[in-house]
PDB file of N, CA and C in Angstrom:
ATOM      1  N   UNK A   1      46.494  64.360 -82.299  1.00  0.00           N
ATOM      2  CA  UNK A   1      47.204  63.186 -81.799  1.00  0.00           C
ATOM      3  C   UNK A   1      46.608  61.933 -82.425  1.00  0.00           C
ATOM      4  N   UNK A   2      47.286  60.757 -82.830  1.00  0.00           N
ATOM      5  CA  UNK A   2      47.121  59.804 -83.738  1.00  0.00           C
ATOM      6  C   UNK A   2      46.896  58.559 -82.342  1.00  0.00           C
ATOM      7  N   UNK A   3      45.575  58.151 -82.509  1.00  0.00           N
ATOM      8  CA  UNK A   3      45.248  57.181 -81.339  1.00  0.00           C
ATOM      9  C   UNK A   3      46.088  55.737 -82.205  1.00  0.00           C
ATOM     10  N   UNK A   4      46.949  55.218 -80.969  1.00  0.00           N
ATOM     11  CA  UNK A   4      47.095  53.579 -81.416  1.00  0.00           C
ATOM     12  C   UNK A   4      47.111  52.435 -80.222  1.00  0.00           C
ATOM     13  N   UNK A   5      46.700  51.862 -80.598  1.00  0.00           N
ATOM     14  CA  UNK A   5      45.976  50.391 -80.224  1.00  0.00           C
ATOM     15  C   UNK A   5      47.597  49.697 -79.891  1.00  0.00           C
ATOM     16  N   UNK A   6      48.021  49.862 -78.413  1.00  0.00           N
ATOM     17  CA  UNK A   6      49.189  49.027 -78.141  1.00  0.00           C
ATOM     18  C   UNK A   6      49.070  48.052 -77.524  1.00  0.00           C
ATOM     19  N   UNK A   7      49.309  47.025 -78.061  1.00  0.00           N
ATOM     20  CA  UNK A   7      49.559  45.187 -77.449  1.00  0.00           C
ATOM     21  C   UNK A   7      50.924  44.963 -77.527  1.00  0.00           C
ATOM     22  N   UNK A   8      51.434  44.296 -76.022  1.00  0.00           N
ATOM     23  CA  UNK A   8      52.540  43.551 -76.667  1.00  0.00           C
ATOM     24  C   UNK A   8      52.088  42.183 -75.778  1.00  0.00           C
ATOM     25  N   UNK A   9      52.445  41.163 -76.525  1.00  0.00           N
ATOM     26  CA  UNK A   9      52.372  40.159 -76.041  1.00  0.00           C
ATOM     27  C   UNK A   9      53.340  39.223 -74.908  1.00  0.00           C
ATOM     28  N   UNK A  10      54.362  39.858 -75.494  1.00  0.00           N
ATOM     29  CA  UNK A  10      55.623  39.152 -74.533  1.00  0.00           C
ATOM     30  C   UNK A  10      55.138  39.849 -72.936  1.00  0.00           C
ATOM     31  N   UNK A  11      54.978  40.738 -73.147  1.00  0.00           N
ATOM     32  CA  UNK A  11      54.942  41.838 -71.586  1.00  0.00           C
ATOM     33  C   UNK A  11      53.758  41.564 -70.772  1.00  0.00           C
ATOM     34  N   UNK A  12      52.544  41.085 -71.795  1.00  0.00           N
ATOM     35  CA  UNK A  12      51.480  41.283 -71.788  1.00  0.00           C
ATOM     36  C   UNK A  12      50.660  42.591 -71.379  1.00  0.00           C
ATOM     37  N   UNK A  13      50.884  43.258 -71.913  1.00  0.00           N
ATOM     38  CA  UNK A  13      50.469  44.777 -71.745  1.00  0.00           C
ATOM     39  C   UNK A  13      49.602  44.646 -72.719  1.00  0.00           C
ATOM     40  N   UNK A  14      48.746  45.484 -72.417  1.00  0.00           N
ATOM     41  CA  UNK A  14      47.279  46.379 -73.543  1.00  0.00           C
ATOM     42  C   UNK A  14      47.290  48.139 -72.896  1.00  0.00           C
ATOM     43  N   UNK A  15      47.937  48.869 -74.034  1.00  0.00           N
ATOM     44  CA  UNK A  15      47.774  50.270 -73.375  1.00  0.00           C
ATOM     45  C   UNK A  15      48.436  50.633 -72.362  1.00  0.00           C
ATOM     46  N   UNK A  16      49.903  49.870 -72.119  1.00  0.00           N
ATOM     47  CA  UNK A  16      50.793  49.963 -71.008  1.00  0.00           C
ATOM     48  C   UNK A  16      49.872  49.441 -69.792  1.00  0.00           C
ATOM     49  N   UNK A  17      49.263  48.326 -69.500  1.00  0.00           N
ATOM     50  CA  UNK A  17      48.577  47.833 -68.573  1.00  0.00           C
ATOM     51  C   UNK A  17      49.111  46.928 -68.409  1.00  0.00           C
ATOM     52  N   UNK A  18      49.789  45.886 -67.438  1.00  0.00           N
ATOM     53  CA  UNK A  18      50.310  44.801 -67.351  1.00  0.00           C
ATOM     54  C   UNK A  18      49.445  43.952 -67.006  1.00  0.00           C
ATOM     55  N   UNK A  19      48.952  42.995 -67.590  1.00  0.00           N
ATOM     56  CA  UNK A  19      47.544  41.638 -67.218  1.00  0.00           C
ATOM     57  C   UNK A  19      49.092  40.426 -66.601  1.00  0.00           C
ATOM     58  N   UNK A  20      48.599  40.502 -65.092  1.00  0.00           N
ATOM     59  CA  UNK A  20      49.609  39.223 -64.831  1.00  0.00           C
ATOM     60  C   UNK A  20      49.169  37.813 -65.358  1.00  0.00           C
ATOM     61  N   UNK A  21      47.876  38.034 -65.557  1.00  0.00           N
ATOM     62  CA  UNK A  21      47.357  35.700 -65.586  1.00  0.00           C
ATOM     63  C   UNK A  21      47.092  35.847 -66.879  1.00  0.00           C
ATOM     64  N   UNK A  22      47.769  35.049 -67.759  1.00  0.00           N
ATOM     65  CA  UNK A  22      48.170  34.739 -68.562  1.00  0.00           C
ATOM     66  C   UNK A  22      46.715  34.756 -69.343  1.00  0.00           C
ATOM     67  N   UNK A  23      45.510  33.804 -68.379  1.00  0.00           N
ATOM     68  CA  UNK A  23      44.475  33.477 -69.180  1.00  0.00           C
ATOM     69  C   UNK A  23      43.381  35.091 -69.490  1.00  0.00           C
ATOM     70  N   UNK A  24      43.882  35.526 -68.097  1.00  0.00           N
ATOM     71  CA  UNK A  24      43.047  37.273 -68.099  1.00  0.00           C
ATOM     72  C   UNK A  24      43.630  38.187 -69.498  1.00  0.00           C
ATOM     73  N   UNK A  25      44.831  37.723 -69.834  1.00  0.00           N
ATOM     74  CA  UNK A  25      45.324  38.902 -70.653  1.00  0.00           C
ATOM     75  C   UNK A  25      44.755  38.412 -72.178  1.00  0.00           C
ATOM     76  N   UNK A  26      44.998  37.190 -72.576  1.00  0.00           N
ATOM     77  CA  UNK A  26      44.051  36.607 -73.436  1.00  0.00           C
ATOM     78  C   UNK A  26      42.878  36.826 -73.612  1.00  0.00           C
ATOM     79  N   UNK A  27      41.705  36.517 -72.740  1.00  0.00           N
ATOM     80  CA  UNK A  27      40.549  36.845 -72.884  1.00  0.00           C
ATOM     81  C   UNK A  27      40.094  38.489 -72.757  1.00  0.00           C
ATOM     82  N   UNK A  28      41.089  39.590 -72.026  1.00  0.00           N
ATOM     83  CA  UNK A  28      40.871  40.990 -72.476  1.00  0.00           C
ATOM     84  C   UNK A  28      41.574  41.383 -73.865  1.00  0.00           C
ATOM     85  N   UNK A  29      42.614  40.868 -74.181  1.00  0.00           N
ATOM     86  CA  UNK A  29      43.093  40.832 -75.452  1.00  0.00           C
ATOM     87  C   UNK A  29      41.697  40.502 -76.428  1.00  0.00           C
ATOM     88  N   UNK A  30      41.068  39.438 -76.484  1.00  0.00           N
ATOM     89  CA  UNK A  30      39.897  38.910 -77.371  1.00  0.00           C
ATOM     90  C   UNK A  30      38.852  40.126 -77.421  1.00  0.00           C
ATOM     91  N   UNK A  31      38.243  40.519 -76.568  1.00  0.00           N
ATOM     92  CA  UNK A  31      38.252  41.371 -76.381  1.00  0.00           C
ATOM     93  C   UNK A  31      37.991  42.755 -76.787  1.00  0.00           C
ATOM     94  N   UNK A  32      38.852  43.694 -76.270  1.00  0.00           N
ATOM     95  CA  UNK A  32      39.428  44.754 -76.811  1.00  0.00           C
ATOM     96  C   UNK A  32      39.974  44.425 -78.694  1.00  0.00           C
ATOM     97  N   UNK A  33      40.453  43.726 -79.170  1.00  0.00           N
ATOM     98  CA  UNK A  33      40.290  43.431 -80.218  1.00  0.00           C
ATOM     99  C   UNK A  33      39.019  43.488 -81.452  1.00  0.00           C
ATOM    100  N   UNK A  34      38.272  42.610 -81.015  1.00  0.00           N
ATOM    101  CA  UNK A  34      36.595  43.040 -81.385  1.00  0.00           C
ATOM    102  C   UNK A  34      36.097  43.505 -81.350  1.00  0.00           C
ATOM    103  N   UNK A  35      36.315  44.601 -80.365  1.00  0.00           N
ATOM    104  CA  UNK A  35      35.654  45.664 -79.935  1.00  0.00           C
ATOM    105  C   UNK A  35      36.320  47.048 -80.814  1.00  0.00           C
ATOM    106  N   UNK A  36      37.167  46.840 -81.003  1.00  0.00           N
ATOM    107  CA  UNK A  36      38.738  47.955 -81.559  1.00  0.00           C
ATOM    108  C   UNK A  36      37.938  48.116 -83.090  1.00  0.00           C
ATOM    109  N   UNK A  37      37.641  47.054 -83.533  1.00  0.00           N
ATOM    110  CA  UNK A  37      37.372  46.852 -85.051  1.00  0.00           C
ATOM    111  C   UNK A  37      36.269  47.456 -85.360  1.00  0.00           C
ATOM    112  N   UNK A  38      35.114  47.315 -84.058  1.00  0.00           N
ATOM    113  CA  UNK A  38      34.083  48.077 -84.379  1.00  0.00           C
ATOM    114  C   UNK A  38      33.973  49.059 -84.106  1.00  0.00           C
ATOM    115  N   UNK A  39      35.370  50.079 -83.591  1.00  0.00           N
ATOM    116  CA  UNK A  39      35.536  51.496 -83.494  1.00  0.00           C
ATOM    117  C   UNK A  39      35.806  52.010 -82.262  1.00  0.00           C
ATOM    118  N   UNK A  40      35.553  51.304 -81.658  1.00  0.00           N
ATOM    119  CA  UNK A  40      36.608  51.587 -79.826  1.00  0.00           C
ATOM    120  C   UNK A  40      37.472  51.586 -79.815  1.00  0.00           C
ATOM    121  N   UNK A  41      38.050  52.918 -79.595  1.00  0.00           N
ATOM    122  CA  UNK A  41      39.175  52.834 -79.429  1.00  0.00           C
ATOM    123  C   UNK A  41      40.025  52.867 -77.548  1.00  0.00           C
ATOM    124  N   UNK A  42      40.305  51.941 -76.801  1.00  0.00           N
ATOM    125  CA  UNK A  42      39.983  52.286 -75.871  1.00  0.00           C
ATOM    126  C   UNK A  42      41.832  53.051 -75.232  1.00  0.00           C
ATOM    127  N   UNK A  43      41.588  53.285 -74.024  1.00  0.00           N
ATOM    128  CA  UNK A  43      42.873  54.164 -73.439  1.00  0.00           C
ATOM    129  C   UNK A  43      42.797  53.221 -72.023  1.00  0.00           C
ATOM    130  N   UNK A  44      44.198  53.504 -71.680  1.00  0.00           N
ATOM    131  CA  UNK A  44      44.726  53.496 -70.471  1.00  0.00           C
ATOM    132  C   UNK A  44      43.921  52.663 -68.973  1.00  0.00           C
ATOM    133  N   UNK A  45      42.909  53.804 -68.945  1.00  0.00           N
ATOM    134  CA  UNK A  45      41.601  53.672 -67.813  1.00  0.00           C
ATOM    135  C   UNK A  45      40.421  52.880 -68.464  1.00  0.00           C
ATOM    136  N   UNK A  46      40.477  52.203 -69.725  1.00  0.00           N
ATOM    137  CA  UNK A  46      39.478  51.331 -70.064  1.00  0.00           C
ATOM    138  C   UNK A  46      40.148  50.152 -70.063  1.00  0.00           C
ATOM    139  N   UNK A  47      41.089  50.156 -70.138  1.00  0.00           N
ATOM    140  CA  UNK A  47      41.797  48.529 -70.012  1.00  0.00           C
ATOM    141  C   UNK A  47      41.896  48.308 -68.278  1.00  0.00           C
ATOM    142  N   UNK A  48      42.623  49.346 -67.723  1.00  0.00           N
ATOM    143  CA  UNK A  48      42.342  49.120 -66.223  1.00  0.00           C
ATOM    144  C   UNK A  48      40.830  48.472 -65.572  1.00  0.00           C
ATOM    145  N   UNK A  49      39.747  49.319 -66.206  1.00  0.00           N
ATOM    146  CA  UNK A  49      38.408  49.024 -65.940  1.00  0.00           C
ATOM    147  C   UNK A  49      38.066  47.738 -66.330  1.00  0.00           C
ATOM    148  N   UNK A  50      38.654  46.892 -67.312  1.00  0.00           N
ATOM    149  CA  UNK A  50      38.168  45.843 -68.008  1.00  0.00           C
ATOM    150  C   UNK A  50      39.035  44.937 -66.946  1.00  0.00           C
ATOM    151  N   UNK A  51      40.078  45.256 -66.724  1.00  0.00           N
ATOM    152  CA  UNK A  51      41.007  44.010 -65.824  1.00  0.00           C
ATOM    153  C   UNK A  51      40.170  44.044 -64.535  1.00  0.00           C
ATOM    154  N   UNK A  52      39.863  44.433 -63.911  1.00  0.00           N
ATOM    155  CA  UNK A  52      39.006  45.295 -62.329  1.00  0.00           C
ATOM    156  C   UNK A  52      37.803  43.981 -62.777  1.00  0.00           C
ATOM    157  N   UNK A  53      37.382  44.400 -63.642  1.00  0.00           N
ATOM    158  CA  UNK A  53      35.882  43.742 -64.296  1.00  0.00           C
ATOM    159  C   UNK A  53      36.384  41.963 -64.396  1.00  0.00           C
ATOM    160  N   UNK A  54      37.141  41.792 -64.650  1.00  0.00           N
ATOM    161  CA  UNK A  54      37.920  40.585 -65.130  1.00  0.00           C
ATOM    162  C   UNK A  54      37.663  39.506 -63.703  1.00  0.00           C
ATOM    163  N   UNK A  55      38.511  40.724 -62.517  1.00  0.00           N
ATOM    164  CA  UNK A  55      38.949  39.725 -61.050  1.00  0.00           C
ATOM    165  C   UNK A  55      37.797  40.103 -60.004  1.00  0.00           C
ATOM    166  N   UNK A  56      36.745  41.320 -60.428  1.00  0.00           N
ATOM    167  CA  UNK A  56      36.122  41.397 -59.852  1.00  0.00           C
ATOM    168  C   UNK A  56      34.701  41.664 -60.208  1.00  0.00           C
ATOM    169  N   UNK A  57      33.787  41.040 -61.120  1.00  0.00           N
ATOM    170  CA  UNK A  57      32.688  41.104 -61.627  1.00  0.00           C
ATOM    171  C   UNK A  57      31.946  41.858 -60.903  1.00  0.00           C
ATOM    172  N   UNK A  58      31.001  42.712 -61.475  1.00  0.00           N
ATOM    173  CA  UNK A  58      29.771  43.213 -60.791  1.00  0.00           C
ATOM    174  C   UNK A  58      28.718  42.316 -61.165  1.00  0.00           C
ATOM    175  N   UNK A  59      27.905  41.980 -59.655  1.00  0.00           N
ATOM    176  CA  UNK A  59      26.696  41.105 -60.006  1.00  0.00           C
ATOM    177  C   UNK A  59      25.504  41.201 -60.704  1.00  0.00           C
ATOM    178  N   UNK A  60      25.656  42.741 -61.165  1.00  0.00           N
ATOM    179  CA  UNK A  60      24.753  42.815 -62.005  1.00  0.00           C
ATOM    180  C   UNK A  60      24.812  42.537 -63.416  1.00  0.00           C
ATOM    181  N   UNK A  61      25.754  42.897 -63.613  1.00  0.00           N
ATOM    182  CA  UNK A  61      26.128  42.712 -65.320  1.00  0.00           C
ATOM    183  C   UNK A  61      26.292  40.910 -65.241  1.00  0.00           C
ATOM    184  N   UNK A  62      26.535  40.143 -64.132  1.00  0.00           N
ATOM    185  CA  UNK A  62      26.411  39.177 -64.372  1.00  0.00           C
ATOM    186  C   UNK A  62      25.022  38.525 -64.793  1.00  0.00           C
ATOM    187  N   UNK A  63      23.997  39.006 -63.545  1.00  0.00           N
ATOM    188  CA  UNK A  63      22.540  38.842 -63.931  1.00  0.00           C
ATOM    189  C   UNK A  63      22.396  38.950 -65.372  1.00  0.00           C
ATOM    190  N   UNK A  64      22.725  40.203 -66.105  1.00  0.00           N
ATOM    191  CA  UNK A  64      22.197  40.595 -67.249  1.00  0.00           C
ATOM    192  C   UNK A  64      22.870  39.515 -68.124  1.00  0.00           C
ATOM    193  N   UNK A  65      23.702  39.077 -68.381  1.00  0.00           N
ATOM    194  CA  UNK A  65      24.496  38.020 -68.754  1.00  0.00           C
ATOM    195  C   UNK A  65      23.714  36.577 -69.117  1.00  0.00           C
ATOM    196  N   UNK A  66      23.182  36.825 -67.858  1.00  0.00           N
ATOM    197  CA  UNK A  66      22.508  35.562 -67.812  1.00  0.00           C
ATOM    198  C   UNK A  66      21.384  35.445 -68.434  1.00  0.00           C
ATOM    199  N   UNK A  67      20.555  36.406 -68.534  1.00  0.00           N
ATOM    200  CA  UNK A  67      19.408  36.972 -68.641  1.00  0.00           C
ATOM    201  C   UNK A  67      19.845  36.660 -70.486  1.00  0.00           C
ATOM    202  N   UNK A  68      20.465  37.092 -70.744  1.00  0.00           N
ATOM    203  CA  UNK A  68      20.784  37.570 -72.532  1.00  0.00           C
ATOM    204  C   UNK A  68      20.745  35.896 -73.235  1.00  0.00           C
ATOM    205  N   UNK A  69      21.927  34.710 -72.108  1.00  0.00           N
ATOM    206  CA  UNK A  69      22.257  33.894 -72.907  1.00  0.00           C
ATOM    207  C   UNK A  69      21.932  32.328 -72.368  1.00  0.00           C
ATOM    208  N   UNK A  70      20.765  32.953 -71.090  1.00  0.00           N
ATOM    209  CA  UNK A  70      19.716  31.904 -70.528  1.00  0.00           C
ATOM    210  C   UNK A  70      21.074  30.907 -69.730  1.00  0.00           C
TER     211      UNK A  70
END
């Protein structure tokens, strides 16, 4: 099976995922993009996970965040 990388923009879908806020689908678009190039290829349940991550941060990865870029 031939993996492909689906965006549409009008719909705002990534991977048949619908991002309703305009600014969320952008910044997972950015993203998954950069990430795509360096060989991720992601599916379905990684875009779900990234939107989840989006409206609902874990406080840790925020810590670490912080930690990285002071």
């Amino acid at each position: 099976m031939t993996y492909k990388l689906k965006i549409d923009d009008e719909a705002q879908t990534i991977q048949d995922v619908h991002v309703p806020n305009k600014e969320a689908f952008k910044i997972i678009k950015f993203s998954v993009l950069n990430n795509h190039m360096e060989g991720w290829k992601p599916n379905k349940v990684d875009i779900e996970e990234l939107l989840d991550s989006y409206y609902c941060p874990d406080p840790e990865d925020i810590k670490v965040y912080e930690e990285i870029l002071g």
